[in-house]
C-alpha atoms as a PDB file:
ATOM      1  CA  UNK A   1     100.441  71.914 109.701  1.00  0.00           C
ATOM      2  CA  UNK A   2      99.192  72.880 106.066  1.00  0.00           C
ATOM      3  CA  UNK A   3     100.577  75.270 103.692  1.00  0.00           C
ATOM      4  CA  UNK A   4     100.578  78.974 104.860  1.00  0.00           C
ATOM      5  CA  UNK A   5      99.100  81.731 102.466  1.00  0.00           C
ATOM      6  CA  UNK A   6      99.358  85.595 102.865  1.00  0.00           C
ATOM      7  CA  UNK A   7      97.819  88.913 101.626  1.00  0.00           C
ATOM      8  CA  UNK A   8      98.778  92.140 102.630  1.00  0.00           C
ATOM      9  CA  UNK A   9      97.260  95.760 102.758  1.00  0.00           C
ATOM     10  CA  UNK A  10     100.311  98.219 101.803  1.00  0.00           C
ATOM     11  CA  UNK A  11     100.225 101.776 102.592  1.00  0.00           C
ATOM     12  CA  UNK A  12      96.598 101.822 104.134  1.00  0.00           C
ATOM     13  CA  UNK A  13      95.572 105.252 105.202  1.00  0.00           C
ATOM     14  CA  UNK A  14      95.184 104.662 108.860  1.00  0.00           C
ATOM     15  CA  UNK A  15      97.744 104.532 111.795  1.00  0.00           C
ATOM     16  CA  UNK A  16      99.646 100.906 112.712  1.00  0.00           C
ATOM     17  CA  UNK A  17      98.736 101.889 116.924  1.00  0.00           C
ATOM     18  CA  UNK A  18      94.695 101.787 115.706  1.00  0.00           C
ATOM     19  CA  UNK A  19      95.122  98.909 113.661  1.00  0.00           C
ATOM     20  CA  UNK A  20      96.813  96.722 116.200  1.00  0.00           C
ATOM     21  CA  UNK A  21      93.814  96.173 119.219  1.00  0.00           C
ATOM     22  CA  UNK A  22      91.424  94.984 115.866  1.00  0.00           C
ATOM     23  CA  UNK A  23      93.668  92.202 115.134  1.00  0.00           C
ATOM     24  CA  UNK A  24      94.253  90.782 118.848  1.00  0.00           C
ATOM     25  CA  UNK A  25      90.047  89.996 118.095  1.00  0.00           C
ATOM     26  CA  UNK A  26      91.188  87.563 115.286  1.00  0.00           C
ATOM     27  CA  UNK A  27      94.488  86.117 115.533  1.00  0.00           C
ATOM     28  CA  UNK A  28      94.127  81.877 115.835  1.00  0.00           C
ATOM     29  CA  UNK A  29      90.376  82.496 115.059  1.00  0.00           C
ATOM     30  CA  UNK A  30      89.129  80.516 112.145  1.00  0.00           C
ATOM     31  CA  UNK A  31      88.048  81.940 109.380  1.00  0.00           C
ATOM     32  CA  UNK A  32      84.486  82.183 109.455  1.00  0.00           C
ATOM     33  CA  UNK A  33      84.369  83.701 113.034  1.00  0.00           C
ATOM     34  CA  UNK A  34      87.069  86.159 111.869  1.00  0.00           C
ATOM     35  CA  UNK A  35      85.176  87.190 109.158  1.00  0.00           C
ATOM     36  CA  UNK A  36      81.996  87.269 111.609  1.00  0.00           C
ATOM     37  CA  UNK A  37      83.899  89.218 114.350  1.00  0.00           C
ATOM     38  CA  UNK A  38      85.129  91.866 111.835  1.00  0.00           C
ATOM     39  CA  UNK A  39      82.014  92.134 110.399  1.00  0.00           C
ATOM     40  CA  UNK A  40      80.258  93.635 113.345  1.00  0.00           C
ATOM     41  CA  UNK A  41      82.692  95.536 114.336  1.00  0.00           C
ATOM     42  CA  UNK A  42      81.936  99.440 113.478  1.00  0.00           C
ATOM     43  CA  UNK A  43      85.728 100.425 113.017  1.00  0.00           C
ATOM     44  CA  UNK A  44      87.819 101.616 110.241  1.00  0.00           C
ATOM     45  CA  UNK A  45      90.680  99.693 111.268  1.00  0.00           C
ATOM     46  CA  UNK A  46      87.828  96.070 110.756  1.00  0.00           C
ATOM     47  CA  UNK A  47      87.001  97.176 107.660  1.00  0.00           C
ATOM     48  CA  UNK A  48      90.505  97.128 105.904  1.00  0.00           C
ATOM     49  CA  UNK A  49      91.411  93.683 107.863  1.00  0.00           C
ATOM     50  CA  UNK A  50      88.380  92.175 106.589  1.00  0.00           C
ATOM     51  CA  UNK A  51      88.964  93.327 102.532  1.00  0.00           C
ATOM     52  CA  UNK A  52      92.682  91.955 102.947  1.00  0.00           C
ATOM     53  CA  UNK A  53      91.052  88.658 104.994  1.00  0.00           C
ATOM     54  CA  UNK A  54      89.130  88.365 102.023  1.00  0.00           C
ATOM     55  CA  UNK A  55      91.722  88.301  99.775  1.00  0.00           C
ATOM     56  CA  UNK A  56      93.429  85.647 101.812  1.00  0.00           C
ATOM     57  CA  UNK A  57      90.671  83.628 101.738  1.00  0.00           C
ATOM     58  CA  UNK A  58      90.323  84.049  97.554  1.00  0.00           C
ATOM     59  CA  UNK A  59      94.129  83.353  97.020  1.00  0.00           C
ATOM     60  CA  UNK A  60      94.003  80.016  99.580  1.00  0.00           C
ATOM     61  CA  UNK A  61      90.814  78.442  98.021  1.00  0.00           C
ATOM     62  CA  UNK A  62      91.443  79.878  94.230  1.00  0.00           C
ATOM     63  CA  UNK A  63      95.102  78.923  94.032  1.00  0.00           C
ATOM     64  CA  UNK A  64      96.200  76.917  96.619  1.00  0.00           C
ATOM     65  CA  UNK A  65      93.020  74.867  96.390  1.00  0.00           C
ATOM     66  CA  UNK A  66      92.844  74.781 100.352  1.00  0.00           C
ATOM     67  CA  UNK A  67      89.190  74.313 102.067  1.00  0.00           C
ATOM     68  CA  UNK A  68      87.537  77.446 103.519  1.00  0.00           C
ATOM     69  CA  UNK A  69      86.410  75.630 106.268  1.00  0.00           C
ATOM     70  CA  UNK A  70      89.634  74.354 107.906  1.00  0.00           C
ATOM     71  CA  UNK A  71      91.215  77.406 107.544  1.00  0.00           C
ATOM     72  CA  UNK A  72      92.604  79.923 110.409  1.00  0.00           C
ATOM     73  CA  UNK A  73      94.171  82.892 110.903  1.00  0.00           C
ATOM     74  CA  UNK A  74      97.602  81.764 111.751  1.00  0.00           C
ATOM     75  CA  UNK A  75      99.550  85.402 111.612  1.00  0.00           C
ATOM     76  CA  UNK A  76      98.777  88.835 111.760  1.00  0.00           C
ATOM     77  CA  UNK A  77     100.701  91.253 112.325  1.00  0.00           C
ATOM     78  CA  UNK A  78     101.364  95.613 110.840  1.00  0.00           C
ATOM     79  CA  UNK A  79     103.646  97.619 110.522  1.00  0.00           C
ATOM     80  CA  UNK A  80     104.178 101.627 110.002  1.00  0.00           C
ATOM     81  CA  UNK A  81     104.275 102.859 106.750  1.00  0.00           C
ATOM     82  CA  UNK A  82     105.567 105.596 104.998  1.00  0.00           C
ATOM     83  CA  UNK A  83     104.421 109.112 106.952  1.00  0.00           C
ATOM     84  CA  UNK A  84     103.320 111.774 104.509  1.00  0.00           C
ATOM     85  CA  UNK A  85     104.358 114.928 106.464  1.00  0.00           C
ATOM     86  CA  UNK A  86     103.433 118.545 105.715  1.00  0.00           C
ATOM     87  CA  UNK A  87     102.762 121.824 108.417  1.00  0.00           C
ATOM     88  CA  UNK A  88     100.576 124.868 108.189  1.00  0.00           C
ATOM     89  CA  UNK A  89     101.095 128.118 109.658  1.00  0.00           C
ATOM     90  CA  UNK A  90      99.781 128.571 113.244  1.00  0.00           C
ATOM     91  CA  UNK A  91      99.704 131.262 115.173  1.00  0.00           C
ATOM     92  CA  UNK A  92     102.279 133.814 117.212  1.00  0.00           C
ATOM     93  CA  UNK A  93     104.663 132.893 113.970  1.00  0.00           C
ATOM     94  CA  UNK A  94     104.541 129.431 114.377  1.00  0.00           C
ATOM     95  CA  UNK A  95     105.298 126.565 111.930  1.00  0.00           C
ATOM     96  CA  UNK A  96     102.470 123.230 113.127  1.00  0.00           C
ATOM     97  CA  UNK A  97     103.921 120.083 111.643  1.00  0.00           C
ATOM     98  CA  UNK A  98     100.988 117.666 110.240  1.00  0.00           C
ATOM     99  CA  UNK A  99     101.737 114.100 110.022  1.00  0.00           C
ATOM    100  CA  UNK A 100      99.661 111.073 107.921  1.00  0.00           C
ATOM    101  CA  UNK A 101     100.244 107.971 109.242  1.00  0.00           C
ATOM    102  CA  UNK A 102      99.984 105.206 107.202  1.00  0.00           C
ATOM    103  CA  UNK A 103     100.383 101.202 107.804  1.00  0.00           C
ATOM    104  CA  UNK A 104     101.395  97.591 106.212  1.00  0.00           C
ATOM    105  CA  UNK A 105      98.810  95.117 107.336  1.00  0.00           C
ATOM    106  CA  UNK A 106      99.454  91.654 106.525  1.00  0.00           C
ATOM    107  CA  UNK A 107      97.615  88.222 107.392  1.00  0.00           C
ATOM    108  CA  UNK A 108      98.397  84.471 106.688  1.00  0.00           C
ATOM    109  CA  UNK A 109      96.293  81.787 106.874  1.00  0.00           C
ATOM    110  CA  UNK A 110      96.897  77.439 107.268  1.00  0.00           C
ATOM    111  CA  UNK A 111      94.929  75.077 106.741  1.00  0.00           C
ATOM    112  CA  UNK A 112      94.104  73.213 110.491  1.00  0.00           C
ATOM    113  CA  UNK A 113      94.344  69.118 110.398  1.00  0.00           C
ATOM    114  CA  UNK A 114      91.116  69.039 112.781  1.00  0.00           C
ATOM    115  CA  UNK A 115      88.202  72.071 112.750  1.00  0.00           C
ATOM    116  CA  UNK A 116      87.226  73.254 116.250  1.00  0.00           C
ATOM    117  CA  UNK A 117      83.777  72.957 116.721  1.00  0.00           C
ATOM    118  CA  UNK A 118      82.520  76.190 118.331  1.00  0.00           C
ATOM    119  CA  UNK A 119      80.749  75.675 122.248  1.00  0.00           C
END
């Protein structure tokens, strides 16, 4: 097993329960085909996995001098963030409580001894 190298997405404006279903797509993928299933996929929640995947990928080939093309996605995981919370005024005298989610996405990648070659 190589050396394991994270990023992580802190405080990103979107809920951990929408995040989570987008990162069963990727997890054990390699890299390339993570970066390819993200890609086409039209959701919010693909888009911010794929800017911190990219980041991943920039810190394990810039500083940990690891090849792009043995790499993996070894763990990925979020978890909930800080909830901004506020409320307006509804009606009959009501108080209606508003709550902004927000999440901690992080990814690690390792380096894979052998490449699968996709069928």
């Amino acid at each position: 097993m190589g050396s394991q190298v994270y990023a992580k997405y802190k405080q990103a404006a979107i809920s951990s329960k929408k995040v989570a279903p987008v990162m069963d797509l990727i997890r054990g993928k390699l890299l390339e085909e993570a970066k390819v299933t993200l890609a086409f996929d039209k959701t919010k929640a693909a888009k911010m996995l794929l800017k911190v995947l990219r980041s991943v990928e920039a810190s394990a080939v810039n500083n940990n001098n690891l090849s792009s093309e043995k790499l993996y996605v070894s763990e990925v995981w979020v978890g909930e963030g800080p909830t901004r919370k506020w409320g307006r005024f509804a009606g009959r005298g009501r108080y209606s409580r508003i709550m902004k989610r927000t999440s901690n996405i992080y990814i690690g990648l390792s380096e894979r001894e052998q490449a699968k070659k996709p069928k």
